[in-house]
Protein backbone atom coordinates (compact mmCIF):
# COMPACT_ATOMS: atom_id res chain seq x y z
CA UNK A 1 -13.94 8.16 0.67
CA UNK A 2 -14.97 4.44 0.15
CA UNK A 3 -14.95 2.18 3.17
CA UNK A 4 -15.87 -1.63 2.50
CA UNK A 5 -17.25 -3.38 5.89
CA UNK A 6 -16.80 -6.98 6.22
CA UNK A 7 -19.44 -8.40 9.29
CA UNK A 8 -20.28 -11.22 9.13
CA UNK A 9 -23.27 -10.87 11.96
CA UNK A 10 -25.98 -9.00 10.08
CA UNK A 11 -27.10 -6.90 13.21
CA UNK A 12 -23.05 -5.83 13.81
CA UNK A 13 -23.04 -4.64 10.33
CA UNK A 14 -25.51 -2.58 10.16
CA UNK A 15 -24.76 -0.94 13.29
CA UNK A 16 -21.36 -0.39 11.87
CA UNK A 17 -23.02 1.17 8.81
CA UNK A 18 -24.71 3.66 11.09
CA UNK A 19 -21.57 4.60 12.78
CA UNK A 20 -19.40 5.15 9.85
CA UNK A 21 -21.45 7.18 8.20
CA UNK A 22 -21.49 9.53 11.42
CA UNK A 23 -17.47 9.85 11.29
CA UNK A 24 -16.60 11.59 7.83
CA UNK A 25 -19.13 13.85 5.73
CA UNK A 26 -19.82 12.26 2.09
CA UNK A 27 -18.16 8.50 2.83
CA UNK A 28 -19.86 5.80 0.91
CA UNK A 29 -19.83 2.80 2.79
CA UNK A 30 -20.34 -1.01 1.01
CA UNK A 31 -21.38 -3.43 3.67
CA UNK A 32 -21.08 -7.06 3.10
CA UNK A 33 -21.74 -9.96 5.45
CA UNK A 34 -19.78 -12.77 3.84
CA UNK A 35 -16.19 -13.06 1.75
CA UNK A 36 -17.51 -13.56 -1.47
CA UNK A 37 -19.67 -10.53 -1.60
CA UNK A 38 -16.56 -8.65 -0.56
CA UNK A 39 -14.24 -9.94 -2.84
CA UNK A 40 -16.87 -9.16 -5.68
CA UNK A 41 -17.15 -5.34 -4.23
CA UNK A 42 -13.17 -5.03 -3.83
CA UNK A 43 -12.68 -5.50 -7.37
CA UNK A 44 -15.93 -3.47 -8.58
CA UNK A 45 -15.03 -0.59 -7.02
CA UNK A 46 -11.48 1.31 -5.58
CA UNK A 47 -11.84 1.06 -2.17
CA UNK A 48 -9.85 3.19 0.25
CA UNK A 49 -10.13 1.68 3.66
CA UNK A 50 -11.10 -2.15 5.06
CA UNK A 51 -12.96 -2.67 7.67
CA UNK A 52 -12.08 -6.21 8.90
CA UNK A 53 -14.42 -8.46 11.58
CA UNK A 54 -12.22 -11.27 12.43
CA UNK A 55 -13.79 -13.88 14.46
CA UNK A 56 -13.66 -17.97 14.98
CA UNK A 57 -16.37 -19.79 12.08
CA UNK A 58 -18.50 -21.81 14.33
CA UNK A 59 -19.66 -23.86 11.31
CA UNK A 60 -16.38 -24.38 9.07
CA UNK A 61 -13.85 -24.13 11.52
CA UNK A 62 -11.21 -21.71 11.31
CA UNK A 63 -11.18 -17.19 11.34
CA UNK A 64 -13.52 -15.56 9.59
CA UNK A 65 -12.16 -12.59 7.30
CA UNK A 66 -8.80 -14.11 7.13
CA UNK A 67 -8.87 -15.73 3.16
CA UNK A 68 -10.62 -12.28 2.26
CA UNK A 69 -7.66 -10.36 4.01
CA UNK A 70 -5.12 -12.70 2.47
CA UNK A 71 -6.71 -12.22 -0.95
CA UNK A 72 -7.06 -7.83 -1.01
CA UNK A 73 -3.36 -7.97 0.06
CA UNK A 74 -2.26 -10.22 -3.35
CA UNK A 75 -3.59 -7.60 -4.88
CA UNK A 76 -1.55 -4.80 -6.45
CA UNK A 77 -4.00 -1.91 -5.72
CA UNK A 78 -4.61 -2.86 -2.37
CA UNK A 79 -1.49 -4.27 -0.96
CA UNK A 80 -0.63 -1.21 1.05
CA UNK A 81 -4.32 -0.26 1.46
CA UNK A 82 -5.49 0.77 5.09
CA UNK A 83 -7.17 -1.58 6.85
CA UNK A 84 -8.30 -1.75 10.17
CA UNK A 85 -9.45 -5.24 12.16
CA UNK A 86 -11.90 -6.00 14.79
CA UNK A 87 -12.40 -8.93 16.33
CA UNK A 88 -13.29 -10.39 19.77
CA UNK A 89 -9.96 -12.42 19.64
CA UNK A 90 -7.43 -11.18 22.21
CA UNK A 91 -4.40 -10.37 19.30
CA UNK A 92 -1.09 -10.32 22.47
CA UNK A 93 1.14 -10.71 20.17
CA UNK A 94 -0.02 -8.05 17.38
CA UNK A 95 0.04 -10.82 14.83
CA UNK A 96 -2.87 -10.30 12.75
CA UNK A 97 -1.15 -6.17 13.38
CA UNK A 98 1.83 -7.56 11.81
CA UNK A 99 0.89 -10.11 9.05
CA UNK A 100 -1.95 -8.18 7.41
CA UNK A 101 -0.12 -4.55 8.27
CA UNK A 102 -3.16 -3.23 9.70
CA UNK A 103 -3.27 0.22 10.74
CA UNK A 104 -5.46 -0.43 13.76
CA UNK A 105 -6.52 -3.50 15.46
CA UNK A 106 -9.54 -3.43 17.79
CA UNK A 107 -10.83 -5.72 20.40
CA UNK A 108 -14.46 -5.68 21.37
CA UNK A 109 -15.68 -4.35 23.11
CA UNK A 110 -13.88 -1.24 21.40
CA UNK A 111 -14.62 2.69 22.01
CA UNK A 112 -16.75 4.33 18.93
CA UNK A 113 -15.26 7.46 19.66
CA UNK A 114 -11.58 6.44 18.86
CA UNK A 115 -12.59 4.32 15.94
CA UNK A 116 -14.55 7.20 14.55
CA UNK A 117 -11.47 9.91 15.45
CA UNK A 118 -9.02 6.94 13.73
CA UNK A 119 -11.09 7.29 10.43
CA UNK A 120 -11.62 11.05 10.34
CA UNK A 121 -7.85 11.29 10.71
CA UNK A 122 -7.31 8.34 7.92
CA UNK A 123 -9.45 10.35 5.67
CA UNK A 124 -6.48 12.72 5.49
CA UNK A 125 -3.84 10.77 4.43
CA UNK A 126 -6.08 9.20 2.13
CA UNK A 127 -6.81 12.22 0.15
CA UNK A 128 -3.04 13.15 0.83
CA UNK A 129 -1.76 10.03 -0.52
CA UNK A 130 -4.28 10.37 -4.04
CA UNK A 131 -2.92 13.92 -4.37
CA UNK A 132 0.66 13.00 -4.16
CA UNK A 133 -0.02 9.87 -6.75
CA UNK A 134 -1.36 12.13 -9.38
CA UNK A 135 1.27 14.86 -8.81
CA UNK A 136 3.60 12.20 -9.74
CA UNK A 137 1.74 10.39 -12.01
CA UNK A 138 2.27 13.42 -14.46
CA UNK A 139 5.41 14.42 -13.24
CA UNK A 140 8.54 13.87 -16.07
CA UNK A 141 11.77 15.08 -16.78
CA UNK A 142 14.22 15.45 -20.01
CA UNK A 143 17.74 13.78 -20.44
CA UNK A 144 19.88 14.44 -23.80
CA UNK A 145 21.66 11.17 -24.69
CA UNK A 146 23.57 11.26 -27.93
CA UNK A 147 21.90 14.12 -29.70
CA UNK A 148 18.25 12.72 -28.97
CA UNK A 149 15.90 14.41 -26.28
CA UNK A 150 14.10 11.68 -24.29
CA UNK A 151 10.97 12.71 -21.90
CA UNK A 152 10.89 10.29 -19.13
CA UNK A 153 7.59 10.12 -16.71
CA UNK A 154 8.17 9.25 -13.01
CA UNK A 155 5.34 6.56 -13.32
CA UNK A 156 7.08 4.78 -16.22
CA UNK A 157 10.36 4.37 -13.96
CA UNK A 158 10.89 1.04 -12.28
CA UNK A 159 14.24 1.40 -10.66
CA UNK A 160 17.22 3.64 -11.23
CA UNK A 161 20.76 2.18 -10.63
CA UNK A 162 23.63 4.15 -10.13
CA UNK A 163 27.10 3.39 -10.69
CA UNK A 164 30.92 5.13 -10.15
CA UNK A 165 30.59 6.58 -14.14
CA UNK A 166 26.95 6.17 -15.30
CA UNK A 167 23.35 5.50 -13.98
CA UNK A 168 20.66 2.80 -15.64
CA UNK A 169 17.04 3.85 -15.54
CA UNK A 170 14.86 0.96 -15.67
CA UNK A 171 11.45 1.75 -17.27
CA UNK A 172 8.03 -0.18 -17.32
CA UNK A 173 8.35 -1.47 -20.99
CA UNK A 174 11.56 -3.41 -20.49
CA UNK A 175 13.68 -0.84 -21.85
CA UNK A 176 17.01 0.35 -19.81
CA UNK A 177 18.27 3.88 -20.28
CA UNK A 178 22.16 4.06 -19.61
CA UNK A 179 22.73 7.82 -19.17
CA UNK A 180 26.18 9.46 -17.86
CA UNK A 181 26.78 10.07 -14.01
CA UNK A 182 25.92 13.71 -14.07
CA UNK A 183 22.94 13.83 -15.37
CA UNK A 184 20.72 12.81 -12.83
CA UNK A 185 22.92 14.34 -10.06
CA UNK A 186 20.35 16.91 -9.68
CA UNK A 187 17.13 15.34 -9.97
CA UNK A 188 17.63 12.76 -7.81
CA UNK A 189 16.38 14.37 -4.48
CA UNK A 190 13.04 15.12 -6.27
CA UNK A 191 12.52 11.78 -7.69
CA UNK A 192 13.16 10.53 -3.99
CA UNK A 193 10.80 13.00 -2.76
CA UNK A 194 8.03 11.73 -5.48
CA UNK A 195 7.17 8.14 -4.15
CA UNK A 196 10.55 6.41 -4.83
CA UNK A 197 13.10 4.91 -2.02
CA UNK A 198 16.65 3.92 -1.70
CA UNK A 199 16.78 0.70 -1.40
CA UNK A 200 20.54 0.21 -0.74
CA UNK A 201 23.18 2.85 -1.67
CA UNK A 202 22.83 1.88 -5.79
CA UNK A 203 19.31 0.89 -6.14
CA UNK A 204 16.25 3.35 -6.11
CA UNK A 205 12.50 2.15 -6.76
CA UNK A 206 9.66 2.89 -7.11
CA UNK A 207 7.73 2.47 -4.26
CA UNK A 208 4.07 2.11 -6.50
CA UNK A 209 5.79 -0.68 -8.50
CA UNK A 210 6.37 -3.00 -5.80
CA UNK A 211 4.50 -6.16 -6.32
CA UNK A 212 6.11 -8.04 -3.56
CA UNK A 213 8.22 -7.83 -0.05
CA UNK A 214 9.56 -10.74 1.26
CA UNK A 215 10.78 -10.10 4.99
CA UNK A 216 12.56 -13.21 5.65
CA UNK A 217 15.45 -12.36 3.27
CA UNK A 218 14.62 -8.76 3.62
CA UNK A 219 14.06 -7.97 -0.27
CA UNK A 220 11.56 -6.46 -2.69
CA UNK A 221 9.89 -7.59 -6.26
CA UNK A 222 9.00 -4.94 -8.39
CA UNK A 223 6.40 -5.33 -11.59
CA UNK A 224 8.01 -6.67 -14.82
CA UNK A 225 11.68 -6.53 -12.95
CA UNK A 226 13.03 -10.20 -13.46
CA UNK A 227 15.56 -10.11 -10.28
CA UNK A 228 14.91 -9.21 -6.61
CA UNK A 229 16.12 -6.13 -5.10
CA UNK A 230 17.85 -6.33 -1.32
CA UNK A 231 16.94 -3.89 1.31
CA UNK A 232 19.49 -2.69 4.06
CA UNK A 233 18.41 -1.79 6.98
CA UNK A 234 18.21 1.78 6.15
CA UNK A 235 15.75 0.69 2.86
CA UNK A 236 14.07 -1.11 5.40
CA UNK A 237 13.28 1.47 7.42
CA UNK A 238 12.23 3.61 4.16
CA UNK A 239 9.78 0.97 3.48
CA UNK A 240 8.46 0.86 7.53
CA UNK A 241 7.83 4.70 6.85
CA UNK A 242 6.10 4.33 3.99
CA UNK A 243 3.89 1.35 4.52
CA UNK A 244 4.22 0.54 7.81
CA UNK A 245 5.95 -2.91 7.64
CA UNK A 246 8.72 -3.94 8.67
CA UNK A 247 7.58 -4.25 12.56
């Protein structure tokens, strides 16, 4: 498990070394104690949970960790990542909770016990969540369209769309499959089951190939998919369970 700290008060951040390290057997920790070291770190390595200090920049003006926060979640391996935030800010409104989807937000001064119990318990679901990716990853299935065999891979699917007489699988090269209504009748349920959604009652991504969410008009982007795809409120809630958004 690889945890990335971002402190910037030297003395915090090595006391927040120390106390990691004490929570899960075997975690590497990276400390850094400004953005640009973190940034550098983020992309050298895959990290697997942030570790946020938020405070006000005395010299520039501003929050510190913010632009660094802003940045990880443009990013397409990170933009569901767990992160959690402490800060000495008093957050009422959960809004740092809700714009950054953190998983926990911490005031100091905050209880080492709980923040040590909150990791141990995140190291779960991050293993969980690595298994289930490469379970899928190699995960495929075989459709017979006009006398050809195709072998399709569950990480090469975009979005399937299903219609009264036919379904369209959307795959990552651009291609679109157009295969009769039956033949994904049964398969369905497991490709929901193996990190896809419904979106609406025709449209079914991939939740891995989402590139962007945009809540205001309640839609998704998904990588090398030209149009947006709308959520109802039942997608929406898919999405909340998956990723936590949608607060």
């Amino acid at each position: 498990m690889k945890v990335l700290v971002l402190e910037g008060n030297r003395g915090r951040c090595v006391e927040m070394e120390r106390l990691l390290k004490g929570a899960v057997q075997n975690m590497e920790v990276v400390a850094c104690t400004n953005t640009k070291d973190a940034l550098y770190m983020a992309a050298t390595i895959r990290v697997d949970l942030f570790i946020i200090s938020i405070d006000v920049d005395q010299e520039n003006g501003g929050l510190t960790g913010i632009r660094f926060l802003e940045s990880i979640r443009s990013w397409d391996e990170y933009f569901d990542s767990y992160v959690i935030v402490i800060s000495d800010l008093i957050d009422s409104e959960l809004s740092f909770y809700r714009r950054f989807h953190c998983h926990l937000f911490l005031e100091r001064p905050f209880s080492k016990i709980e923040l040590q119990e909150s990791i141990s318990q995140l190291e779960f679901y991050i293993k969980l969540k690595k298994q289930q990716r490469i379970m899928y990853r190699d995960k495929r299935f075989h459709i017979n369209i006009d006398d050809s065999i195709h072998c399709i891979y569950y990480s090469n699917i975009l979005l399937i769309e299903t219609h009264s007489k036919y379904d369209i699988i959307y795959v990552t090269d651009g291609e679109s499959i157009k295969v009769p209504k039956l033949t994904l009748k049964n398969m369905l349920p497991d490709i929901v089951d193996n990190g896809f959604m419904y979106c609406n009652r025709s449209e079914i991504a991939n939740i891995d190939k989402i590139t962007n969410i945009d809540k205001k008009d309640g839609s998704i982007e998904l990588d090398q998919f030209e149009r947006k795809i709308f959520l109802t409120d039942q997608g929406k809630k898919q999405l909340k369970k998956y990723m936590r958004l949608f607060k």
